[in-house]
C-alpha atoms as a PDB file:
ATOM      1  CA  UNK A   1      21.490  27.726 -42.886  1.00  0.00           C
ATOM      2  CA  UNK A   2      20.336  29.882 -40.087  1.00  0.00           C
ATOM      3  CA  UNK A   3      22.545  32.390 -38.857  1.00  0.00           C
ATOM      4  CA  UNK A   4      21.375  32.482 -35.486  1.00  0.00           C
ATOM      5  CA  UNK A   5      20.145  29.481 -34.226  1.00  0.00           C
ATOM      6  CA  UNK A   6      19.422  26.894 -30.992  1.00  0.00           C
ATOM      7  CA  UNK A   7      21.229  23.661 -31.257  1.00  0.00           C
ATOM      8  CA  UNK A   8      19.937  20.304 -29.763  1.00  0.00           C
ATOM      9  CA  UNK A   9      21.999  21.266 -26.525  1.00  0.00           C
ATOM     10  CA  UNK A  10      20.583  24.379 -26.065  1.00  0.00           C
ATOM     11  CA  UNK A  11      23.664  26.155 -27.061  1.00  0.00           C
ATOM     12  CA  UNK A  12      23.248  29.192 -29.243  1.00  0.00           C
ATOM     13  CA  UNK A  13      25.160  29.316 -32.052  1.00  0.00           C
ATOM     14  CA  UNK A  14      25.590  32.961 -33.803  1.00  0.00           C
ATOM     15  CA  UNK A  15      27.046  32.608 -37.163  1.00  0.00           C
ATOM     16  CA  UNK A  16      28.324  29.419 -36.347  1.00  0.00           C
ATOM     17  CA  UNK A  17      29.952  30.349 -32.931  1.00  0.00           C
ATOM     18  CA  UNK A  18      28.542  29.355 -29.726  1.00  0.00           C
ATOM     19  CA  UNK A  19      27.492  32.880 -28.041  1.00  0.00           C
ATOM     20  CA  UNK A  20      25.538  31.312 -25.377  1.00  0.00           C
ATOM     21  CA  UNK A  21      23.588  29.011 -23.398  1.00  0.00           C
ATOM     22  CA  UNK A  22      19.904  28.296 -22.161  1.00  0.00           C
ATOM     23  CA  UNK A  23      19.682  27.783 -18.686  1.00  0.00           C
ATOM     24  CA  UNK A  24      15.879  27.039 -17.799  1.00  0.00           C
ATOM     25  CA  UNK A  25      13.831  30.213 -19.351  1.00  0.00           C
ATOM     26  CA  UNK A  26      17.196  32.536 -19.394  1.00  0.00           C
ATOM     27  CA  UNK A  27      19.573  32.761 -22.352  1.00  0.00           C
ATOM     28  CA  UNK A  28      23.271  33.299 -20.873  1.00  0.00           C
ATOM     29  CA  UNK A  29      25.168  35.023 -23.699  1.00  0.00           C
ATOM     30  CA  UNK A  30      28.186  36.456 -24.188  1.00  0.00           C
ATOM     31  CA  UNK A  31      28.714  40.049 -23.905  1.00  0.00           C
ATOM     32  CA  UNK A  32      30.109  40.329 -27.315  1.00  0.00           C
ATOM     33  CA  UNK A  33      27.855  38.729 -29.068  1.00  0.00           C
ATOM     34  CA  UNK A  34      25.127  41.497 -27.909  1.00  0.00           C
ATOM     35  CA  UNK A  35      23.576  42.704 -30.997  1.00  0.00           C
ATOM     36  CA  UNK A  36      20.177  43.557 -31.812  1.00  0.00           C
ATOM     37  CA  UNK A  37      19.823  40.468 -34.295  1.00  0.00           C
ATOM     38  CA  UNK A  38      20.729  38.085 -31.485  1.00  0.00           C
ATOM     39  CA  UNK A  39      18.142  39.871 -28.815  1.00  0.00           C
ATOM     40  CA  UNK A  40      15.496  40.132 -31.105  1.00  0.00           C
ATOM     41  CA  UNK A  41      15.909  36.356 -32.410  1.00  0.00           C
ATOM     42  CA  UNK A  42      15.474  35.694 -28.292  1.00  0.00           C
ATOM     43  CA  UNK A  43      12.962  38.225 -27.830  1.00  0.00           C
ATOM     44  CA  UNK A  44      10.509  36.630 -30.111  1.00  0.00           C
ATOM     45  CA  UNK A  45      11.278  33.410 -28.074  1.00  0.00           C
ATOM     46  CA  UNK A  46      10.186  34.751 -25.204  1.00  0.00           C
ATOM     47  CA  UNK A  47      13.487  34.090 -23.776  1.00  0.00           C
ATOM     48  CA  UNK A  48      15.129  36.595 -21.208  1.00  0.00           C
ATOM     49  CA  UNK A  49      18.821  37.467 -21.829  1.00  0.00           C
ATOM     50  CA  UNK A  50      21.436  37.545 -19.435  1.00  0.00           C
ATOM     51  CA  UNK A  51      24.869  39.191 -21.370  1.00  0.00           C
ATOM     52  CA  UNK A  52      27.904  37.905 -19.512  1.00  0.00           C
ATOM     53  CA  UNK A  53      31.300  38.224 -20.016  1.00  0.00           C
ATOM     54  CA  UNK A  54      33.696  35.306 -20.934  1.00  0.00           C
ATOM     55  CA  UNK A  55      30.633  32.390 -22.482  1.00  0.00           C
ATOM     56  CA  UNK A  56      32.174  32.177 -25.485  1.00  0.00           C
ATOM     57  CA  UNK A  57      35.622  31.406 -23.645  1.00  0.00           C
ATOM     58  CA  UNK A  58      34.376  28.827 -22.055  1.00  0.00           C
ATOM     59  CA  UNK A  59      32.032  27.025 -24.388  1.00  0.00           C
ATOM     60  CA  UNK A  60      35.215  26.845 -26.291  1.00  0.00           C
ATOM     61  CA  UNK A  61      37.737  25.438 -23.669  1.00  0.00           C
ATOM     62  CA  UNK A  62      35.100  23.138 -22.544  1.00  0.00           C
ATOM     63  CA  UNK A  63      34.020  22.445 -25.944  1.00  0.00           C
ATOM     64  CA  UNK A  64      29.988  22.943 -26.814  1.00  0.00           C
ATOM     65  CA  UNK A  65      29.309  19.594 -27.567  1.00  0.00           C
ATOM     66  CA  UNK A  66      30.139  18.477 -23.863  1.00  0.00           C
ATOM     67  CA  UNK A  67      28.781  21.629 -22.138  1.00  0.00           C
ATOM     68  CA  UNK A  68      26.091  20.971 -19.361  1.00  0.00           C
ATOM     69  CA  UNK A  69      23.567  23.812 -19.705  1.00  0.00           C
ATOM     70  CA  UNK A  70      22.055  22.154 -16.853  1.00  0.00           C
ATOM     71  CA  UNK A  71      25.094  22.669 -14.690  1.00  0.00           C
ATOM     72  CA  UNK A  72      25.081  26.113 -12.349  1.00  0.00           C
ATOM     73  CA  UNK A  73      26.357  28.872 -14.478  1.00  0.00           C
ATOM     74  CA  UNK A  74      29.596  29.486 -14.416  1.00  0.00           C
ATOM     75  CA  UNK A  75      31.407  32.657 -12.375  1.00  0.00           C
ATOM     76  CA  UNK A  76      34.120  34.628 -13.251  1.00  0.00           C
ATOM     77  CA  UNK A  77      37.077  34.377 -10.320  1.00  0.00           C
ATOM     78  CA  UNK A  78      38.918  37.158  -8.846  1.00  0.00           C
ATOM     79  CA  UNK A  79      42.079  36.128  -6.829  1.00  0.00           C
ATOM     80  CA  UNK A  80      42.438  38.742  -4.061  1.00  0.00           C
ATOM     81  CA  UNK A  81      45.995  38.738  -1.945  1.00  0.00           C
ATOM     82  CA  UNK A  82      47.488  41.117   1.166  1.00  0.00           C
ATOM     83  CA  UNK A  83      49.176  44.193  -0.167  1.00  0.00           C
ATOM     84  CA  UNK A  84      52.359  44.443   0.257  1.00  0.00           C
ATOM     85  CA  UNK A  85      52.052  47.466   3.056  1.00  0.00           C
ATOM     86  CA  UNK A  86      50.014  44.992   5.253  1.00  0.00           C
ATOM     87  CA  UNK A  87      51.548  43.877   8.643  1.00  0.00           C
ATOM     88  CA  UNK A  88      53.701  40.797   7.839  1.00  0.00           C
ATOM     89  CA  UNK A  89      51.918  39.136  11.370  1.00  0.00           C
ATOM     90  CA  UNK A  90      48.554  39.165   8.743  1.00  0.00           C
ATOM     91  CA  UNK A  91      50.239  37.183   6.089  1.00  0.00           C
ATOM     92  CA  UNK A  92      49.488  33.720   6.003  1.00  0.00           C
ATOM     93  CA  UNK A  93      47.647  32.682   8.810  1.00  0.00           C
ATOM     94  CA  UNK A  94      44.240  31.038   9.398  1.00  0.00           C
ATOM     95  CA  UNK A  95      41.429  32.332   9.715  1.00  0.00           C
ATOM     96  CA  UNK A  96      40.596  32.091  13.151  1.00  0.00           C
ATOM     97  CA  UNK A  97      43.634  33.476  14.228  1.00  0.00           C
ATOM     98  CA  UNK A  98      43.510  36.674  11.563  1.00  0.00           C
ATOM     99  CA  UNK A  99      40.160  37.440  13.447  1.00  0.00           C
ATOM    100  CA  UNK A 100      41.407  37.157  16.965  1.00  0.00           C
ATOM    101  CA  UNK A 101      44.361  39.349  16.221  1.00  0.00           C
ATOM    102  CA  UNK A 102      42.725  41.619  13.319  1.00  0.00           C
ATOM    103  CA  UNK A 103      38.975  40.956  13.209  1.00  0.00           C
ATOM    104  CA  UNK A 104      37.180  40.381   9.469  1.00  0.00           C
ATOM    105  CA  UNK A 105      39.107  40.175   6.708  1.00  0.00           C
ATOM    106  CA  UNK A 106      38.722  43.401   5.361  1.00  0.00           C
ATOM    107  CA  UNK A 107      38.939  44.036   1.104  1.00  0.00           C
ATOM    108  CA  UNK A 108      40.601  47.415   1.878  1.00  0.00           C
ATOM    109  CA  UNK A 109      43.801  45.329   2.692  1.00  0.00           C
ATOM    110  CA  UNK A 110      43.704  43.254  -0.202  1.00  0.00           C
ATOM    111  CA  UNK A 111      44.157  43.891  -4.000  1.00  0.00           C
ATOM    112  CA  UNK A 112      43.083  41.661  -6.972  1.00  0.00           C
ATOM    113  CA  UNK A 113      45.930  39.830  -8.466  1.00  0.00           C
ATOM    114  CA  UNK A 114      43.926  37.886 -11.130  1.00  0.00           C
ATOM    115  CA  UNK A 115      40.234  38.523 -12.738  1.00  0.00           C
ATOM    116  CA  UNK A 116      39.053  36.073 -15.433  1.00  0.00           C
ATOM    117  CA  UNK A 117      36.766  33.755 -16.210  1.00  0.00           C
ATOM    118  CA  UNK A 118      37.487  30.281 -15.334  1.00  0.00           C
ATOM    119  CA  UNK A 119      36.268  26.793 -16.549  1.00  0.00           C
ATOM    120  CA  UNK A 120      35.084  25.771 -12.445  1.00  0.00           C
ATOM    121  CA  UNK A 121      33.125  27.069  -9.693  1.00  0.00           C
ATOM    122  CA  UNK A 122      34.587  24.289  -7.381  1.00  0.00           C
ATOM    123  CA  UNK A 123      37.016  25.949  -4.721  1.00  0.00           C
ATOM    124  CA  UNK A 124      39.468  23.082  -4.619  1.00  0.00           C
ATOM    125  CA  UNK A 125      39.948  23.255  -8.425  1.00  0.00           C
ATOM    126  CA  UNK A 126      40.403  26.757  -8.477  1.00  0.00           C
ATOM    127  CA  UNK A 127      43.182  25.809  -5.921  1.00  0.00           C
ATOM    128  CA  UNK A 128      44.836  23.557  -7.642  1.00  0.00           C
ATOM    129  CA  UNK A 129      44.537  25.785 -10.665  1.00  0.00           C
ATOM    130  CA  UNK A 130      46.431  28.968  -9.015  1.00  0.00           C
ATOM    131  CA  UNK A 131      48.922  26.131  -7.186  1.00  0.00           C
ATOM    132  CA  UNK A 132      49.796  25.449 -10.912  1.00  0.00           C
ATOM    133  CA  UNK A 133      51.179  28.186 -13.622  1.00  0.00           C
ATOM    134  CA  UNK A 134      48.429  30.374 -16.078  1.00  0.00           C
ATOM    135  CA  UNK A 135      49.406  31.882 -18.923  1.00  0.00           C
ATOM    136  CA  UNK A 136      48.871  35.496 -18.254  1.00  0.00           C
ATOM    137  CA  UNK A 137      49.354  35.399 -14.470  1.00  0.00           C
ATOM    138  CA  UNK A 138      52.852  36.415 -12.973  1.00  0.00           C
ATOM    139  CA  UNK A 139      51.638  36.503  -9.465  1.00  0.00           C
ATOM    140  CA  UNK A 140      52.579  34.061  -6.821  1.00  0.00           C
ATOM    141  CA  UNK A 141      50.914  30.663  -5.814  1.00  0.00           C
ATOM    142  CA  UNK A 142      47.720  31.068  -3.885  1.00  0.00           C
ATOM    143  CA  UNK A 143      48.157  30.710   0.241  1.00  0.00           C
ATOM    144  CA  UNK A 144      46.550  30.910   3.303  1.00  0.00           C
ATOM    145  CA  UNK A 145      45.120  34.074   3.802  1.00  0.00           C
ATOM    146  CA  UNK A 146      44.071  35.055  -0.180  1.00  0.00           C
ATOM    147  CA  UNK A 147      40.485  35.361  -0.695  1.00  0.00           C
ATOM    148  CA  UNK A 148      38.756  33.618  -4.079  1.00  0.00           C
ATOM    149  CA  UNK A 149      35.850  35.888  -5.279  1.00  0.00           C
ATOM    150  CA  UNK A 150      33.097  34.255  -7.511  1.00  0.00           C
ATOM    151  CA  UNK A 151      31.370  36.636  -9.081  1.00  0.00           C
ATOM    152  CA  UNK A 152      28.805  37.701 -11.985  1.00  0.00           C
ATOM    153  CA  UNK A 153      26.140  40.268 -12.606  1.00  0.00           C
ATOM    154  CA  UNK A 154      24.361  39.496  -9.597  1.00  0.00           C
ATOM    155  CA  UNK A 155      27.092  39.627  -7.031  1.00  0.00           C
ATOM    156  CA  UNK A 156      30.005  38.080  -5.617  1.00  0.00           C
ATOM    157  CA  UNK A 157      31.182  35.319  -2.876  1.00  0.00           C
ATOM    158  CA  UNK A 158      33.950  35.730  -0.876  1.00  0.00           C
ATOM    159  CA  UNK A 159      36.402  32.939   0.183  1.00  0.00           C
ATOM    160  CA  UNK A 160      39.433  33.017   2.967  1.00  0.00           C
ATOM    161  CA  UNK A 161      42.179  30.426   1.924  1.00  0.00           C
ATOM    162  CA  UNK A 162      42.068  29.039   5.237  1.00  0.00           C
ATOM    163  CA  UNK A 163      44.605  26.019   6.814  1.00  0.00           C
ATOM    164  CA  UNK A 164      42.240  23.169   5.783  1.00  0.00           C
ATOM    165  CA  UNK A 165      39.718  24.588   2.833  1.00  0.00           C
ATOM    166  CA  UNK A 166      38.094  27.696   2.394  1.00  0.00           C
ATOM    167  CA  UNK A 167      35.996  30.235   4.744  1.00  0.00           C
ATOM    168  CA  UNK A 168      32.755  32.022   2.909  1.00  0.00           C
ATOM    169  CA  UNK A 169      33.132  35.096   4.247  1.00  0.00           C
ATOM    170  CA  UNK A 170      30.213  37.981   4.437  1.00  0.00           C
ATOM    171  CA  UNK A 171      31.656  40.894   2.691  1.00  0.00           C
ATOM    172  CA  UNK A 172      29.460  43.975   2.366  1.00  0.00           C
ATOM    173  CA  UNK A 173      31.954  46.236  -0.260  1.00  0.00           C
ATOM    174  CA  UNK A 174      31.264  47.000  -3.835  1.00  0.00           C
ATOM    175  CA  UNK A 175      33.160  45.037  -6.278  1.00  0.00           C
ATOM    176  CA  UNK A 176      36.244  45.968  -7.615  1.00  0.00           C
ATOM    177  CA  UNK A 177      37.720  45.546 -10.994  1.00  0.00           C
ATOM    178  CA  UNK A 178      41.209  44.578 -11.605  1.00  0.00           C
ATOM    179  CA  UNK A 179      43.453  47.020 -13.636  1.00  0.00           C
ATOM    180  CA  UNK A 180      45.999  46.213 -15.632  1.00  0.00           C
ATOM    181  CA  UNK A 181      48.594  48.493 -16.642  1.00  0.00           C
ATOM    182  CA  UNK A 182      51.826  48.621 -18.796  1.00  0.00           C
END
């Protein structure tokens, strides 16, 4: 048996774990997985590598045998919310009214409450996700006024929580990480 080796699906499996994914000419791979046996077995494919955090999470939760590698790869999802030492008057209104009153939506006033990788890119299902509990995550429901952030290597999208569905919203800060202390 091979120990690294491209399945049917064009999952890569590393020692019997799926690492990975080919998406067109790109391999998406987990960041842990990154070992010089695994880029040189790629390499001599002729196959570019992409390391990303969280694959092998979700090849597993969505099980590899029913994984679309033809699907748009999957972000990771930061949940951004007001601080508490924002005016109340910003909390939980729409969007057209927070930029009357406040302008843009501004990250500066906002800090991360969740980071992860998640099984969707689809806004509504990240809704009803946060509406619902996650292990791990002690924060409060999602609401008008949080902003979703997709994001990967490349970049991220911003998203206001508006009244009815989301706002993309054209946010020119650096990307944050979350901290998590104890």
């Amino acid at each position: 048996m091979q120990q690294i080796m491209i399945d049917n699906r064009n999952i890569i499996l590393c020692y019997g774990n799926p690492a990975g994914y080919l998406s067109g000419n790109e391999a998406v791979v987990d960041a842990m997985f990154q070992t010089e046996e695994l880029s040189a077995f790629l390499k001599k494919q002729n196959i570019d590598i992409v390391w990303s955090d969280g694959v092998y999470d979700r090849l597993v939760t969505v099980g590899a045998k029913s994984f679309d590698p033809e699907a748009p790869p999957l972000k990771n999802c930061r949940l951004w919310q007001l601080k508490n030492d924002t005016p109340v008057s910003m909390r939980f209104i729409a969007y057209d009214v927070l930029t009357q009153k406040y302008g843009e939506p501004e990250l500066s006033n906002y800090t991360p409450v969740y980071d992860s990788a998640v099984e969707t890119n689809d806004l509504e299902e990240l809704y009803s996700m946060f509406r619902g509990e996650i292990p791990g995550y002690d924060g409060r429901q999602i609401a008008i006024s949080d902003i979703i952030e997709l994001y990967d290597a490349t970049g991220g999208e911003y998203y206001y929580c508006d009244r009815m569905g989301f706002r993309q919203l054209d946010v020119d800060q650096p990307q944050q990480t979350m901290e998590l202390t104890m």
